[in-house]
Protein backbone atom coordinates (compact mmCIF):
# COMPACT_ATOMS: atom_id res chain seq x y z
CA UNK A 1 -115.99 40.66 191.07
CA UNK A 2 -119.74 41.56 190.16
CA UNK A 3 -118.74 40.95 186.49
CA UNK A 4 -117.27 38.26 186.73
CA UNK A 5 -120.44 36.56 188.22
CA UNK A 6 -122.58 38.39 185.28
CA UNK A 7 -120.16 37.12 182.23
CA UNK A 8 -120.71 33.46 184.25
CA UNK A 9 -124.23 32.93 184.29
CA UNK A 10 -125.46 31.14 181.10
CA UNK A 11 -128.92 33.06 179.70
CA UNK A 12 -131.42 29.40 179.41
CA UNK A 13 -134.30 31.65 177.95
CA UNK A 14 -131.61 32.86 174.60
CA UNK A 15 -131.04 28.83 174.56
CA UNK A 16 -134.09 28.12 174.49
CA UNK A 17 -135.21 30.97 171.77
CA UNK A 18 -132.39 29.59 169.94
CA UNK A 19 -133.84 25.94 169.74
CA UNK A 20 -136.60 26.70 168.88
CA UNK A 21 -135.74 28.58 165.48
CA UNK A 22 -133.52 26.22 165.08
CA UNK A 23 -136.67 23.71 164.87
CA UNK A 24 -139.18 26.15 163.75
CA UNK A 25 -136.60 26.12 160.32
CA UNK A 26 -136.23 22.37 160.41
CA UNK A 27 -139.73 21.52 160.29
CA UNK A 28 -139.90 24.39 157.36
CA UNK A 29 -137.58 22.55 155.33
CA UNK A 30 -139.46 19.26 155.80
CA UNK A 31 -142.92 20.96 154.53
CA UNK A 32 -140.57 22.40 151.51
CA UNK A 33 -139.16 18.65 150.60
CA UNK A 34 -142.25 17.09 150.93
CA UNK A 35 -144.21 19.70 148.76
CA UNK A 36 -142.07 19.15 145.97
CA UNK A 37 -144.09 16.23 144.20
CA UNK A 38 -147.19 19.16 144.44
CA UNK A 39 -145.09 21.61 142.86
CA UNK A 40 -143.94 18.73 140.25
CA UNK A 41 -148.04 17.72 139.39
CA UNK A 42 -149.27 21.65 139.35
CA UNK A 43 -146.43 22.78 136.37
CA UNK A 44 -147.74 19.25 135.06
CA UNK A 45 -151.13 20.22 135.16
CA UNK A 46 -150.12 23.77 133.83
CA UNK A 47 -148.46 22.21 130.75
CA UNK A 48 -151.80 19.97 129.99
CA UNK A 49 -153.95 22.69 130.17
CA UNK A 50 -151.83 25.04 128.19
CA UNK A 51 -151.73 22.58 125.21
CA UNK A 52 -155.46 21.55 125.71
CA UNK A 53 -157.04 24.85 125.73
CA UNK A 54 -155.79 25.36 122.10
CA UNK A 55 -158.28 23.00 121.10
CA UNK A 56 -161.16 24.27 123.67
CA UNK A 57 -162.34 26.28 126.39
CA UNK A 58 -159.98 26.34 129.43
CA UNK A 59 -163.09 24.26 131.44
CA UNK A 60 -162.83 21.71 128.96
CA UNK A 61 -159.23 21.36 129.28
CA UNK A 62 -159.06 21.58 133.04
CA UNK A 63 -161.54 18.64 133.17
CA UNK A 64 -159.55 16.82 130.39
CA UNK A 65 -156.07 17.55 132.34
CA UNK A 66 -157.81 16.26 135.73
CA UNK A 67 -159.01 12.48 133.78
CA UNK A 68 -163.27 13.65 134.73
CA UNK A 69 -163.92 14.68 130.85
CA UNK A 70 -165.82 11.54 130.66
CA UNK A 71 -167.99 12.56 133.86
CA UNK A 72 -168.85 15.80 131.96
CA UNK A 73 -169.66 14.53 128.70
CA UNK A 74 -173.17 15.51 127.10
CA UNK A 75 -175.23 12.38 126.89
CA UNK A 76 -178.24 11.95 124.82
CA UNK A 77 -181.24 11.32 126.96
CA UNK A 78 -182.56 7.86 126.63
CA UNK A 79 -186.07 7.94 124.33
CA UNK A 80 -189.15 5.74 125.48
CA UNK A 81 -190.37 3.94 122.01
């Protein structure tokens, strides 16, 4: 009869260890989906720079790739007549 009582009882703490995996993988998942458009923009990025660093240094091309190559541009500075 002492087995009986031991095959019975329902472990809560395994339950609960179970739940949460099952949410610690859930919420995983989520972080995967929503890094996607990331992953999407950085093999983007990759390509730009790739094809723009034919044509000049890899800085150049990073700043091109990232729309700031106008920021960086050398300016002439302004002469007092």
């Amino acid at each position: 009869m002492g087995e009986n009582k031991s095959t019975n009882n329902f472990d809560w703490s395994k339950m609960i260890i179970g739940l949460a995996l099952l949410l610690c993988a859930i919420t995983l998942a989520l972080i995967a989906v929503t890094l996607r458009p990331v992953a999407k923009w950085a093999n983007l990025q990759t390509t730009c720079i790739e094809q723009e660093s034919e044509k000049a240094p890899i800085s150049w091309a990073v700043r091109k790739c990232n729309g700031r190559s106008k920021v960086y541009q050398i300016k002439e500075p302004m002469k007092n007549n």
